[in-house]
N, C-alpha and C. Protein backbone atom coordinates (compact mmCIF):
# COMPACT_ATOMS: atom_id res chain seq x y z
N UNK A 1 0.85 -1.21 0.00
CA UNK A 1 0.00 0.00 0.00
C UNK A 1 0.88 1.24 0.00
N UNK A 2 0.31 2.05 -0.52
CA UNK A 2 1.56 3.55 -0.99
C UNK A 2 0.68 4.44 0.00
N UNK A 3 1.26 5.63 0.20
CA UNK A 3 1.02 6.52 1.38
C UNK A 3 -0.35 7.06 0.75
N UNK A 4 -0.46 7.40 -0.86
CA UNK A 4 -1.51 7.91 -1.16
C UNK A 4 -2.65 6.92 -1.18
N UNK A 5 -2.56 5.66 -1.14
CA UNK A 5 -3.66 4.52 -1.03
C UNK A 5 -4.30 4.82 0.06
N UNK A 6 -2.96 4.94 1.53
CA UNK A 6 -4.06 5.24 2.33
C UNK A 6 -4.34 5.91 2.91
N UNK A 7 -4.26 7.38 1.99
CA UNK A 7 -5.37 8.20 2.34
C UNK A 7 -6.45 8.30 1.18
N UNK A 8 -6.74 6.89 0.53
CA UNK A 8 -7.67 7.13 -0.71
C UNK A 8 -7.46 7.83 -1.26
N UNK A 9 -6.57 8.52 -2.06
CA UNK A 9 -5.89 9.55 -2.90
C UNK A 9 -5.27 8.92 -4.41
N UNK A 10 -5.64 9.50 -5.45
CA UNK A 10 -4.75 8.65 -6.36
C UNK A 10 -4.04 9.79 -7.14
N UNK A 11 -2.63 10.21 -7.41
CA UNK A 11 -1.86 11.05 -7.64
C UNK A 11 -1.44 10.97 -9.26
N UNK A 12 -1.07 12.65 -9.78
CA UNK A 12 -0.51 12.21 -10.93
C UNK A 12 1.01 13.40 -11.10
N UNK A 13 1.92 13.02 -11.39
CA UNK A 13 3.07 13.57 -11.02
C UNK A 13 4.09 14.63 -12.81
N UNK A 14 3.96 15.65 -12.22
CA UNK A 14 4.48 16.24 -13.33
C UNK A 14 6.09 17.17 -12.53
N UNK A 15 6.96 17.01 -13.21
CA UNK A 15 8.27 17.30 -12.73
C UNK A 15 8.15 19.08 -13.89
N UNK A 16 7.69 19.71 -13.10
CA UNK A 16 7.61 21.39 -13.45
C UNK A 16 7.45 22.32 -12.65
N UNK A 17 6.68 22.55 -12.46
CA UNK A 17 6.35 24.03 -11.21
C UNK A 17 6.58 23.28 -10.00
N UNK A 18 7.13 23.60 -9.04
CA UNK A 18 7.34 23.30 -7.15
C UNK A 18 5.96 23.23 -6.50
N UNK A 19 4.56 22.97 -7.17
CA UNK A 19 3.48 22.90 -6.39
C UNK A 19 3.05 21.77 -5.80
N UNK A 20 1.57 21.56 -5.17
CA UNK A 20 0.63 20.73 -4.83
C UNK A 20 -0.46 21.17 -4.59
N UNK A 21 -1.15 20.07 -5.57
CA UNK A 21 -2.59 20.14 -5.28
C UNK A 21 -3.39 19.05 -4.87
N UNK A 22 -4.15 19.60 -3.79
CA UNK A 22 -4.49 18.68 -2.89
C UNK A 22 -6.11 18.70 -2.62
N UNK A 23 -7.37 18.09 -3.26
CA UNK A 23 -8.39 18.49 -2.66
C UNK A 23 -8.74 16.59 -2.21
N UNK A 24 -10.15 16.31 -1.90
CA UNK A 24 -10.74 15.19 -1.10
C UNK A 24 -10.18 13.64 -1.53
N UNK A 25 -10.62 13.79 -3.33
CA UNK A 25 -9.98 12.73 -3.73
C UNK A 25 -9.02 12.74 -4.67
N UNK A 26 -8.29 13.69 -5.00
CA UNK A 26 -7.10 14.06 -6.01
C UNK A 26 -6.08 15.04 -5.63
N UNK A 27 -4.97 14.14 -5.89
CA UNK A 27 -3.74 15.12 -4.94
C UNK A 27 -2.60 15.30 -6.83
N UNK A 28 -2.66 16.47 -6.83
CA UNK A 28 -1.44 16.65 -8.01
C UNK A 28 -0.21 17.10 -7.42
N UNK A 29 0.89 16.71 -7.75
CA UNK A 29 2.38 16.92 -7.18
C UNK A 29 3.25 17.70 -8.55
N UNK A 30 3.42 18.89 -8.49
CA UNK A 30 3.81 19.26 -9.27
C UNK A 30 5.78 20.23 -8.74
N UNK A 31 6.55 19.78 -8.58
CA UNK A 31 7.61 19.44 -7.96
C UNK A 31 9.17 19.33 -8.42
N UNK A 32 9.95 20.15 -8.61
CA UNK A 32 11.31 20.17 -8.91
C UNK A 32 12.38 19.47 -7.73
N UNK A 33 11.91 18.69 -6.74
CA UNK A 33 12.72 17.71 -6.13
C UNK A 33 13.20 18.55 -5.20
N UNK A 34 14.37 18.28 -4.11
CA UNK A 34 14.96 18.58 -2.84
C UNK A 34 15.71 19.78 -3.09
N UNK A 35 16.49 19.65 -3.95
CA UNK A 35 17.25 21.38 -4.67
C UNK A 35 16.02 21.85 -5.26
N UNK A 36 15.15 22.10 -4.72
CA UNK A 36 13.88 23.20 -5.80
C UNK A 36 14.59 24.97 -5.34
N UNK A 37 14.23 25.47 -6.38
CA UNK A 37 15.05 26.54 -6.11
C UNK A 37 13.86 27.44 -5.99
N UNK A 38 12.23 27.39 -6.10
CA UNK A 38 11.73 27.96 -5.86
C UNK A 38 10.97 27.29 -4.09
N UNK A 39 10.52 27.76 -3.10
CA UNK A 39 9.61 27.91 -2.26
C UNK A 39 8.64 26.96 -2.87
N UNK A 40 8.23 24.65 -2.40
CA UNK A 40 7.16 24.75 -2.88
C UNK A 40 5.76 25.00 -2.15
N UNK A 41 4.54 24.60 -2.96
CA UNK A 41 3.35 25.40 -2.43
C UNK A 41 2.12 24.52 -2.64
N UNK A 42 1.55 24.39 -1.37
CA UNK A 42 1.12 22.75 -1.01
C UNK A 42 -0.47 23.37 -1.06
N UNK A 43 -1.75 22.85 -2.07
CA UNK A 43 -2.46 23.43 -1.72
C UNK A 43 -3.75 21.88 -1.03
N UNK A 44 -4.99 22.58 -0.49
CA UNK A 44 -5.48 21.41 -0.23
C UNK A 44 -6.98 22.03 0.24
N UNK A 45 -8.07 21.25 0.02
CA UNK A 45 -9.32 21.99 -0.05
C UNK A 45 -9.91 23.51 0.34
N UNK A 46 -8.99 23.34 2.22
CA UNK A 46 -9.12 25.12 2.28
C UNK A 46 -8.35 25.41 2.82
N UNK A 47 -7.11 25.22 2.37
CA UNK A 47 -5.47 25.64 2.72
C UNK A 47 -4.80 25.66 1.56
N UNK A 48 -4.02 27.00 1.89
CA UNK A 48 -2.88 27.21 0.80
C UNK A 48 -1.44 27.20 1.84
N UNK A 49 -0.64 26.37 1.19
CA UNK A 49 0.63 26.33 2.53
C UNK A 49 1.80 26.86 1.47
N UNK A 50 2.16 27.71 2.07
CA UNK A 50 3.41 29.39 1.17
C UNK A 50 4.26 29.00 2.46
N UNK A 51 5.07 29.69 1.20
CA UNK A 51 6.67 30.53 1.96
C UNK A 51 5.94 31.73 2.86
N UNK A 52 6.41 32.14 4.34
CA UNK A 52 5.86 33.09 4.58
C UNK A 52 6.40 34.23 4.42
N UNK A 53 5.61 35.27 4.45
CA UNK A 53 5.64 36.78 3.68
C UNK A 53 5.97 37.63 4.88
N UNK A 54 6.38 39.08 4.36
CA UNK A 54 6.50 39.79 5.09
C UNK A 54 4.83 40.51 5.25
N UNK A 55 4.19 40.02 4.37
CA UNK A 55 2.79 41.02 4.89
C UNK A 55 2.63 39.76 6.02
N UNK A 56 2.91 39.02 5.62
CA UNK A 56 1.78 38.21 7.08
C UNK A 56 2.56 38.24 8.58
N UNK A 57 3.46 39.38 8.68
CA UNK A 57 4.30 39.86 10.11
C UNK A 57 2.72 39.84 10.82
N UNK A 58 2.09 40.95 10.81
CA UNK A 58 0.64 41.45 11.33
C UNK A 58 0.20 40.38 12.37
N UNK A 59 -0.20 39.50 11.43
CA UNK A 59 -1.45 38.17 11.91
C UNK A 59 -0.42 36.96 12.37
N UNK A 60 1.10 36.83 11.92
CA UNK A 60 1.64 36.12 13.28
C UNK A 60 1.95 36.44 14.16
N UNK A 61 2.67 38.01 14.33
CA UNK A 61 2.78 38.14 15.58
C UNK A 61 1.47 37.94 16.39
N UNK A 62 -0.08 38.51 15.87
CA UNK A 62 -1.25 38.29 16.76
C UNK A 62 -1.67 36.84 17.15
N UNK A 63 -1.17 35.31 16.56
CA UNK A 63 -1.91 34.40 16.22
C UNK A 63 -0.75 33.73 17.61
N UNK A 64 0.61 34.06 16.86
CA UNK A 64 1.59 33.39 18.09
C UNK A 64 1.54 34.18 19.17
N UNK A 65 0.95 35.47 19.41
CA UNK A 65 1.19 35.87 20.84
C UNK A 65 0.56 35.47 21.76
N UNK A 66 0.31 34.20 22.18
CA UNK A 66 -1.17 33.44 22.87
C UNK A 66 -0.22 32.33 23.95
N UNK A 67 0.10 32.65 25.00
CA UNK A 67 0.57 30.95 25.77
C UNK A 67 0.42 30.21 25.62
N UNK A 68 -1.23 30.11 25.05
CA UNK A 68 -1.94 28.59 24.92
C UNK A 68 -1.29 28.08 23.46
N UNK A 69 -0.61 29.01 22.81
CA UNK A 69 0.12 28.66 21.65
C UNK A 69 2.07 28.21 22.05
N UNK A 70 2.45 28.96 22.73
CA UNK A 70 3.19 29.46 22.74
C UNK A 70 4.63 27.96 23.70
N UNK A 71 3.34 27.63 24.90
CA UNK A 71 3.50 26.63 25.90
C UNK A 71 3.73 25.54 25.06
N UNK A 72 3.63 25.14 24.05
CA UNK A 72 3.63 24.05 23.62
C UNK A 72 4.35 23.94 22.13
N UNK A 73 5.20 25.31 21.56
CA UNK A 73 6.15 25.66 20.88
C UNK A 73 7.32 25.72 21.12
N UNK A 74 8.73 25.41 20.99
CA UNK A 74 9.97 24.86 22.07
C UNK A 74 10.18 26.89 20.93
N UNK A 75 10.42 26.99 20.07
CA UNK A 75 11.02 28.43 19.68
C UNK A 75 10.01 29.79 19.15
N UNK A 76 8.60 29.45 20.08
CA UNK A 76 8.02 30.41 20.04
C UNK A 76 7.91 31.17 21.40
N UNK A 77 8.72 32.49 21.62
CA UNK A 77 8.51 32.54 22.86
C UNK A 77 7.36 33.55 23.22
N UNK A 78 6.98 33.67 24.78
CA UNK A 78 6.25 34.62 24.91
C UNK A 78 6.41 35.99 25.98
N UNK A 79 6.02 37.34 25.40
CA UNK A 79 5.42 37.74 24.53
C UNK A 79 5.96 37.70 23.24
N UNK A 80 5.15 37.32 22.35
CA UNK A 80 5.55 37.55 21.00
C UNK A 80 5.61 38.59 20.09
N UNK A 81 6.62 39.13 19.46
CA UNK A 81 6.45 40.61 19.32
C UNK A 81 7.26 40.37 17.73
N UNK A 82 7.14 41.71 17.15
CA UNK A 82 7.60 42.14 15.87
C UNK A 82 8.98 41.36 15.25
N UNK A 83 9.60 42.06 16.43
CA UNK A 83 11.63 40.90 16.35
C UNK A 83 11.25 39.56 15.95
N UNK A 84 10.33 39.14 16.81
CA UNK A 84 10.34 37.94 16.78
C UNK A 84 10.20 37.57 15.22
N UNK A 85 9.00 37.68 14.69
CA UNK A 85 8.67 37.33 13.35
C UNK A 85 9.63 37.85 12.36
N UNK A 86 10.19 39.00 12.28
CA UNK A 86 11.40 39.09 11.29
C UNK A 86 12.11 38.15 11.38
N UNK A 87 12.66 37.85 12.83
CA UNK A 87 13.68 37.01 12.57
C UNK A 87 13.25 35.40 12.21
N UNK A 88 12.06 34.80 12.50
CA UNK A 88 11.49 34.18 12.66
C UNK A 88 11.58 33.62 10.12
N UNK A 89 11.21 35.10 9.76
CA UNK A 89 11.06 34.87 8.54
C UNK A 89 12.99 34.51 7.97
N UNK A 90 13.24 35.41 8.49
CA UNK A 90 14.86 34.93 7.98
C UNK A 90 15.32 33.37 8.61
N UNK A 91 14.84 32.83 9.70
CA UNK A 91 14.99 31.77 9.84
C UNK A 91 14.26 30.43 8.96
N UNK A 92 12.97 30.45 8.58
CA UNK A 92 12.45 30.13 7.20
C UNK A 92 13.69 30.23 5.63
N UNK A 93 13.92 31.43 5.50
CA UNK A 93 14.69 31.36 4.22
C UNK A 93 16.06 30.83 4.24
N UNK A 94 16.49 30.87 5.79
CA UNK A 94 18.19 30.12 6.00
C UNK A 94 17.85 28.56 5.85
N UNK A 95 16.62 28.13 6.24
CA UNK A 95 16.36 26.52 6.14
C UNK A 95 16.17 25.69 5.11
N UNK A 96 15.36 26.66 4.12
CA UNK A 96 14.93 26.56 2.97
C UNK A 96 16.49 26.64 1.69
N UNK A 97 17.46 27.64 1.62
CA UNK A 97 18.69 28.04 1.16
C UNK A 97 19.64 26.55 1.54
N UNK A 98 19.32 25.78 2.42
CA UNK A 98 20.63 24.92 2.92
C UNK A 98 19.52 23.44 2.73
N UNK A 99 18.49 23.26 2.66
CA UNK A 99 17.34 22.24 2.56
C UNK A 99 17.90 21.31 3.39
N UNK A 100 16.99 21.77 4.87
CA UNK A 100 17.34 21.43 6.20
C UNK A 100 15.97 21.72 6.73
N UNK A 101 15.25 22.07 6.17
CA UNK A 101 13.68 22.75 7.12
C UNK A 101 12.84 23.55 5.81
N UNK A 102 11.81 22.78 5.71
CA UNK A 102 10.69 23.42 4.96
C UNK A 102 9.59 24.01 6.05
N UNK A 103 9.60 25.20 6.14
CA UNK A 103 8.49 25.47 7.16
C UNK A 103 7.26 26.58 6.38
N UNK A 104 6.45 25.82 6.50
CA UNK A 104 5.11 26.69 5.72
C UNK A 104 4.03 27.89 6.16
N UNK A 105 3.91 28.44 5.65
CA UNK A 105 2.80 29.32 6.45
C UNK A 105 1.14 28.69 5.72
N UNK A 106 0.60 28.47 7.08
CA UNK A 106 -0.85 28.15 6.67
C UNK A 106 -1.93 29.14 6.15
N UNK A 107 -2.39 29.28 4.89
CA UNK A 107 -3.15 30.29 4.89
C UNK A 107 -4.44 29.51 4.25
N UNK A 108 -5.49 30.14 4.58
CA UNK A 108 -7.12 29.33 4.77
C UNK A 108 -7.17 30.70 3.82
N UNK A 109 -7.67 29.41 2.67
CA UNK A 109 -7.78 30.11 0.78
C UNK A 109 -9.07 30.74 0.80
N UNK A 110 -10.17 30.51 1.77
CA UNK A 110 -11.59 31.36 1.38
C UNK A 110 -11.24 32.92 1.85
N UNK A 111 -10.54 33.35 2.80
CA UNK A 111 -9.75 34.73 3.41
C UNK A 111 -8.32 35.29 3.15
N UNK A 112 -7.55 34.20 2.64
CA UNK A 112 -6.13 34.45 2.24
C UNK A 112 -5.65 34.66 3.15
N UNK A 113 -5.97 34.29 4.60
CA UNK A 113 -5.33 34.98 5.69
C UNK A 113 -4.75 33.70 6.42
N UNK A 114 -3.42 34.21 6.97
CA UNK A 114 -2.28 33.40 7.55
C UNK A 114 -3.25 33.11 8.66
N UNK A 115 -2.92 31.96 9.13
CA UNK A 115 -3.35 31.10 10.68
C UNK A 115 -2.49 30.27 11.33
N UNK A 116 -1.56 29.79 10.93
CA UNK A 116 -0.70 29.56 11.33
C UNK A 116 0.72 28.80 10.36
N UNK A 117 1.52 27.48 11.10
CA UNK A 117 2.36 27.26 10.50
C UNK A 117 2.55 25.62 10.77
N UNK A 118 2.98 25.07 9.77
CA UNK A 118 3.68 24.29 9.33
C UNK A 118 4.88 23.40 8.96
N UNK A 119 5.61 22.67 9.21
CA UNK A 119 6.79 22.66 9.28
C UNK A 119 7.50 20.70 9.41
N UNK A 120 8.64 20.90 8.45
CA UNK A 120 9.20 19.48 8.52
C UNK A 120 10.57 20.01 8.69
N UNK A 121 11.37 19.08 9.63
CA UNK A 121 13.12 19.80 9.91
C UNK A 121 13.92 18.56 9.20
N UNK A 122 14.71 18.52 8.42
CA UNK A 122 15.43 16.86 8.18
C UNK A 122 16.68 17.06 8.91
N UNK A 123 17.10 15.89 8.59
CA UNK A 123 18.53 15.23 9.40
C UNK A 123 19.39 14.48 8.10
N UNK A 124 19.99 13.50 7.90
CA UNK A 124 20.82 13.59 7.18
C UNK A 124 20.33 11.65 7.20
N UNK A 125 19.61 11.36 8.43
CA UNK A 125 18.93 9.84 7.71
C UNK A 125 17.95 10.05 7.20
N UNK A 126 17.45 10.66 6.19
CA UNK A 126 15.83 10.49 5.74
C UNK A 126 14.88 10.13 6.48
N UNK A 127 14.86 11.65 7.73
CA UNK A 127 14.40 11.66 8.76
C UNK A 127 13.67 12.96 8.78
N UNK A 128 12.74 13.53 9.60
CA UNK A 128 12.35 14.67 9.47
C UNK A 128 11.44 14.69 11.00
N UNK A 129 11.75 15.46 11.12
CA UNK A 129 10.56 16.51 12.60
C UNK A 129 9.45 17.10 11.71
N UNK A 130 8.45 16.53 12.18
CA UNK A 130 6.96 17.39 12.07
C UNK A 130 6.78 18.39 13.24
N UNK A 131 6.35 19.82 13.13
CA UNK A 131 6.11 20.82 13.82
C UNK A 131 4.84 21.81 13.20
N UNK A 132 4.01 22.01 14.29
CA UNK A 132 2.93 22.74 13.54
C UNK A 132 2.23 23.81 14.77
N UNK A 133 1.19 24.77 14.34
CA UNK A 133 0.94 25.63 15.26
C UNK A 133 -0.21 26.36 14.78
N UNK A 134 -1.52 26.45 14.88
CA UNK A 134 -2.55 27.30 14.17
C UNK A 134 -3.24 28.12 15.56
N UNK A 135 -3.26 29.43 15.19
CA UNK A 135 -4.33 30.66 16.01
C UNK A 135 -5.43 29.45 16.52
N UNK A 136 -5.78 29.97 17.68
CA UNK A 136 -6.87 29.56 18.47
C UNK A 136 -7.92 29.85 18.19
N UNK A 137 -8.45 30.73 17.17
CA UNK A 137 -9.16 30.80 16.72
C UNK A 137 -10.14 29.86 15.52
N UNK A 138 -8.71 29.19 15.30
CA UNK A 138 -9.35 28.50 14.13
C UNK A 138 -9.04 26.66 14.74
N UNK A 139 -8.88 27.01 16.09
CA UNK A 139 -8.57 25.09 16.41
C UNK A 139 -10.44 24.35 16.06
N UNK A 140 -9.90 23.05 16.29
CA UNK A 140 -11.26 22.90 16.26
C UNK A 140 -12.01 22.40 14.80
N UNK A 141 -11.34 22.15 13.41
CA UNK A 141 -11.61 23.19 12.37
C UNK A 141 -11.32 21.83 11.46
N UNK A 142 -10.23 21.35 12.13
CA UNK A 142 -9.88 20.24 11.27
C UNK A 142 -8.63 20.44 10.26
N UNK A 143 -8.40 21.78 10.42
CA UNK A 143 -7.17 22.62 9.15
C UNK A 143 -5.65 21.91 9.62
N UNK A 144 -5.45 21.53 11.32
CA UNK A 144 -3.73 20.96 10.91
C UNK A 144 -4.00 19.50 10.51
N UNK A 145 -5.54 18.75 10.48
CA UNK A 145 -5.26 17.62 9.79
C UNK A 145 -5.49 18.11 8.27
N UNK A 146 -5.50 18.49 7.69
CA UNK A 146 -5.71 18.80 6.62
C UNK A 146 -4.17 19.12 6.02
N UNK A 147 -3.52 20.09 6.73
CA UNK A 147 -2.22 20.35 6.70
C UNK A 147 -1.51 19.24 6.78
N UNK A 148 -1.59 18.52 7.55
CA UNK A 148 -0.63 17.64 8.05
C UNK A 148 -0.45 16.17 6.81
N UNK A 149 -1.83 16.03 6.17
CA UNK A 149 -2.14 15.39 5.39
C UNK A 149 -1.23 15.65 3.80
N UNK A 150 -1.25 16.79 3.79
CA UNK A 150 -0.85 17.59 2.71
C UNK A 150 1.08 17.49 2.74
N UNK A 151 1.20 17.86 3.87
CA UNK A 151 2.98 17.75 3.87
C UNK A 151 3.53 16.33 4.53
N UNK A 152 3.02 15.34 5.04
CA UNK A 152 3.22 14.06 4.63
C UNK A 152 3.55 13.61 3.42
N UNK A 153 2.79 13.68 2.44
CA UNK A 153 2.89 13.55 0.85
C UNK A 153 4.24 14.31 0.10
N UNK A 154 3.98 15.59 1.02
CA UNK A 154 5.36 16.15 0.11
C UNK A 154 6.69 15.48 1.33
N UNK A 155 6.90 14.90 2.01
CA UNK A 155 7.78 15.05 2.83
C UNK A 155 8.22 13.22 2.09
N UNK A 156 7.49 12.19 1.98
CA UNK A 156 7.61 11.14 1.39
C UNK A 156 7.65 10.90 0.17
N UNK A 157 7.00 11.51 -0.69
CA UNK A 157 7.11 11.38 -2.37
C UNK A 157 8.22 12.47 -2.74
N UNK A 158 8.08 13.63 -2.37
CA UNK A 158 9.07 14.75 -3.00
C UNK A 158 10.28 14.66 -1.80
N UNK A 159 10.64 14.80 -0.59
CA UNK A 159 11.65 14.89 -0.07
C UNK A 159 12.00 13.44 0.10
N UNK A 160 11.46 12.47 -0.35
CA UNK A 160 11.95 11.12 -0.63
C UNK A 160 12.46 10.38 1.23
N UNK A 161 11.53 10.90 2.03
CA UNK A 161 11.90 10.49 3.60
C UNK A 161 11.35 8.93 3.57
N UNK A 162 12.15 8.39 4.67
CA UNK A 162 11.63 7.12 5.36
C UNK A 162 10.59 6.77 6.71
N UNK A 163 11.28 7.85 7.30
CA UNK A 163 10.40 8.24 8.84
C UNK A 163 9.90 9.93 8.55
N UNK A 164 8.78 10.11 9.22
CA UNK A 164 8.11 11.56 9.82
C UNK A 164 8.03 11.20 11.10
N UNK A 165 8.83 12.26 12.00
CA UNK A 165 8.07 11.78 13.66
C UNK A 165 7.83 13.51 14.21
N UNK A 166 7.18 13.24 15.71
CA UNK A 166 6.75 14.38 16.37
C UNK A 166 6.63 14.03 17.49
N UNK A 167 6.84 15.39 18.63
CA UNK A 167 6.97 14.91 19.98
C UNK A 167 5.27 16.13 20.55
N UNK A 168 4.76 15.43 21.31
CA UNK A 168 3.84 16.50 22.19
C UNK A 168 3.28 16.14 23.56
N UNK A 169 3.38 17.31 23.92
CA UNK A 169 3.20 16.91 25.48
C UNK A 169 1.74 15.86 25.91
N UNK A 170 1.84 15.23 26.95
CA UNK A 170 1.00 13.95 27.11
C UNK A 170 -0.30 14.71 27.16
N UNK A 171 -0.31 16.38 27.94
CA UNK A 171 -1.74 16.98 28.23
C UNK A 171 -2.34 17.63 27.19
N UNK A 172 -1.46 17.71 25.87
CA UNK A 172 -2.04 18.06 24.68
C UNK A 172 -2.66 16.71 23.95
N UNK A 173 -3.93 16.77 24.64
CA UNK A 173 -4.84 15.87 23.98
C UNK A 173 -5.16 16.10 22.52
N UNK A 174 -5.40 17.51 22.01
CA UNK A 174 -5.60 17.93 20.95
C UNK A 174 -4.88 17.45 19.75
N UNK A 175 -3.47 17.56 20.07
CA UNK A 175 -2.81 17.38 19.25
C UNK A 175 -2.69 15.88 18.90
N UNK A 176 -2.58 14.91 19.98
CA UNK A 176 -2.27 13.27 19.98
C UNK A 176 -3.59 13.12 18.99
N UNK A 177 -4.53 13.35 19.33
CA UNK A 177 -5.35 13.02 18.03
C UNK A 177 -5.68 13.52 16.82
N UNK A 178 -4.98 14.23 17.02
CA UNK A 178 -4.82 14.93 15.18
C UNK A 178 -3.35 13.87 14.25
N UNK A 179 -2.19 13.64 15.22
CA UNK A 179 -1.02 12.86 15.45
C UNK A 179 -1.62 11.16 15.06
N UNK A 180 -2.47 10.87 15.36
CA UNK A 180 -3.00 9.35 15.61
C UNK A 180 -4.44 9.10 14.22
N UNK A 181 -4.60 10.58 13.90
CA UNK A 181 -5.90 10.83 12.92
C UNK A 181 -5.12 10.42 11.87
N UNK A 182 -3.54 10.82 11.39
CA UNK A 182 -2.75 10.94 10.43
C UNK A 182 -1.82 9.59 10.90
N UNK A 183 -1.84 8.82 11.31
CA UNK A 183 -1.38 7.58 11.24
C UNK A 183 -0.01 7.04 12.01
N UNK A 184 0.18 8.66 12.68
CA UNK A 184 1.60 8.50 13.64
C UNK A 184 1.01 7.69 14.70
N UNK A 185 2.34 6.84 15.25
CA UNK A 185 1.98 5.91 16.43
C UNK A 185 2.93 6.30 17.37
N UNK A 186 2.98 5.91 18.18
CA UNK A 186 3.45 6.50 19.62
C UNK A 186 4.60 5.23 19.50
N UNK A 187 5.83 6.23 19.88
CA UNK A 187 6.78 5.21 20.06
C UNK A 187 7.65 5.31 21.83
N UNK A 188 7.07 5.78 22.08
CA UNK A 188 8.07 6.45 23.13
C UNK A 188 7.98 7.84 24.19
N UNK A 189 8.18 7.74 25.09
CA UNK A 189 8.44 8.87 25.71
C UNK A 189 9.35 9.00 26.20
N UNK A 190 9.84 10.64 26.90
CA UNK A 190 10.51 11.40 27.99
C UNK A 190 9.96 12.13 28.69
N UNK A 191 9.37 12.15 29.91
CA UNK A 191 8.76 12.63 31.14
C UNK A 191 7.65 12.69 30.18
N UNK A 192 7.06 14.07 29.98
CA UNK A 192 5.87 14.48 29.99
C UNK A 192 5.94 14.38 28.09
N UNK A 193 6.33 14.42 27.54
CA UNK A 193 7.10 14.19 26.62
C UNK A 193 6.88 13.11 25.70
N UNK A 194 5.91 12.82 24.64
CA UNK A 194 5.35 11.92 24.20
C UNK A 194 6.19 11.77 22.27
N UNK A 195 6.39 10.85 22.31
CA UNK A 195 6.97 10.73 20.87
C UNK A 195 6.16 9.66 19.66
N UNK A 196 5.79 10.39 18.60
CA UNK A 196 5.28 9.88 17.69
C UNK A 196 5.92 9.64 16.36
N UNK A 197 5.96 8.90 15.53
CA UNK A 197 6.28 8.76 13.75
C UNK A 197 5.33 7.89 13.53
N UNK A 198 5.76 8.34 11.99
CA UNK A 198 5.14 7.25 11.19
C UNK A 198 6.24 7.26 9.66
N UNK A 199 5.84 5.42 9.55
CA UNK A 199 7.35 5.54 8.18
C UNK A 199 7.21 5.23 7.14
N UNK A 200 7.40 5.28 5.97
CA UNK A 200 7.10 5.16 4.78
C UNK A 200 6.41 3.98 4.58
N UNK A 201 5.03 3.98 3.18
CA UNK A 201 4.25 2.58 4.06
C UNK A 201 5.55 1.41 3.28
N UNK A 202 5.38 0.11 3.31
CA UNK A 202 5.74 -1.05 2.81
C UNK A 202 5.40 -0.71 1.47
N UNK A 203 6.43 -1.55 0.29
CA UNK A 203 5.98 -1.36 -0.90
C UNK A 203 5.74 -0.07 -1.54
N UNK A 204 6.34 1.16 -1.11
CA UNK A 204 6.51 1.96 -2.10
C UNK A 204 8.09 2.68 -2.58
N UNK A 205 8.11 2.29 -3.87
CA UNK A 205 9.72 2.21 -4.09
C UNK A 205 9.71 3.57 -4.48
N UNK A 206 10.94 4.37 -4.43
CA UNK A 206 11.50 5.47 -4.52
C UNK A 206 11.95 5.38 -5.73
N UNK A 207 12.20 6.63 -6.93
CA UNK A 207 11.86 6.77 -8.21
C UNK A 207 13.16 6.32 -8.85
């Protein structure tokens, strides 16, 4: 079974523009590989996942300035302020320049407006950290499974990984089942400290 089997998805792959398209039952991968020299851009029923912008300083500093966000982010600190997000964007383009960290900005396509973020870190085994974070406003919503759904696909077909894993705290119930919705299993902990992956399925060979 291939990763897109099971999410009932059946894919068709064109090596041109750095995109994705992603709606219920059709995912298009449109993709220049690990050296892409452009930012790619993951879309999916009501998410558009971008490079983030300098217009969207505004609505992260407002979205990350929240504890209830913030507590459960290891490099978001709080208060969250202006510095932060500049530097925050130059840290995006140093990750992206060395292809070490794709980190996305979530933007919900019916408003065009940023909500939060996105994010895979690699390592050098065809390994990667999942990291994610959406305004409190919009929890609830179903958008980081949606997200999460979306950069799985690019993190296994286009960054050609073996493992995706993620760590979250045991009292973030929220998250373990968004984590467990998308097929990560719990491998482990440290104190409070809960560790999840999931690894490329069986039977899908690399190109």
């Amino acid at each position: 079974m291939t990763l897109r089997e099971f999410y009932g998805i059946s894919a068709n792959f064109i090596n041109s523009r750095p995109d994705c398209f992603f709606t219920k039952n059709t995912i298009t991968f449109l993709s220049q590989g690990i050296n892409m020299k452009d930012f790619p851009q993951l879309f999916t029923d009501r998410l558009h996942l971008r490079k983030i912008h300098i217009d969207d300083i505004p609505l992260l500093v407002k979205y990350a300035n929240n504890r209830k966000v913030s507590d459960h982010i290891l490099n978001i600190p709080y208060p969250y302020q202006e510095p932060d997000a500049v530097f925050r964007i130059r840290y995006v383009n140093e990750g992206f320049k060395t292809s070490s960290r794709y980190i996305f900005a979530i933007i919900l396509k019916e408003t065009e407006e940023f909500i939060g973020e996105i994010s895979l870190h690699l390592d050098k085994k065809r390994m990667a950290q999942l990291a994610y974070w959406i305004g409190e406003s919009f929890w609830k919503n179903g958008f980081v499974t949606e997200a999460i759904k979306a950069i799985m696909i690019f993190g296994f077909e286009t960054l050609d990984l073996d493992l995706i894993f993620a760590t979250c705290d045991e009292k973030n119930i929220a998250s373990i089942r968004v984590l467990e919705k998308n097929g990560f299993q719990k491998k482990g902990s440290a104190g409070s400290i809960l560790q999840f992956a999931v690894e490329r399925l069986k039977g899908k060979e690399r190109p």
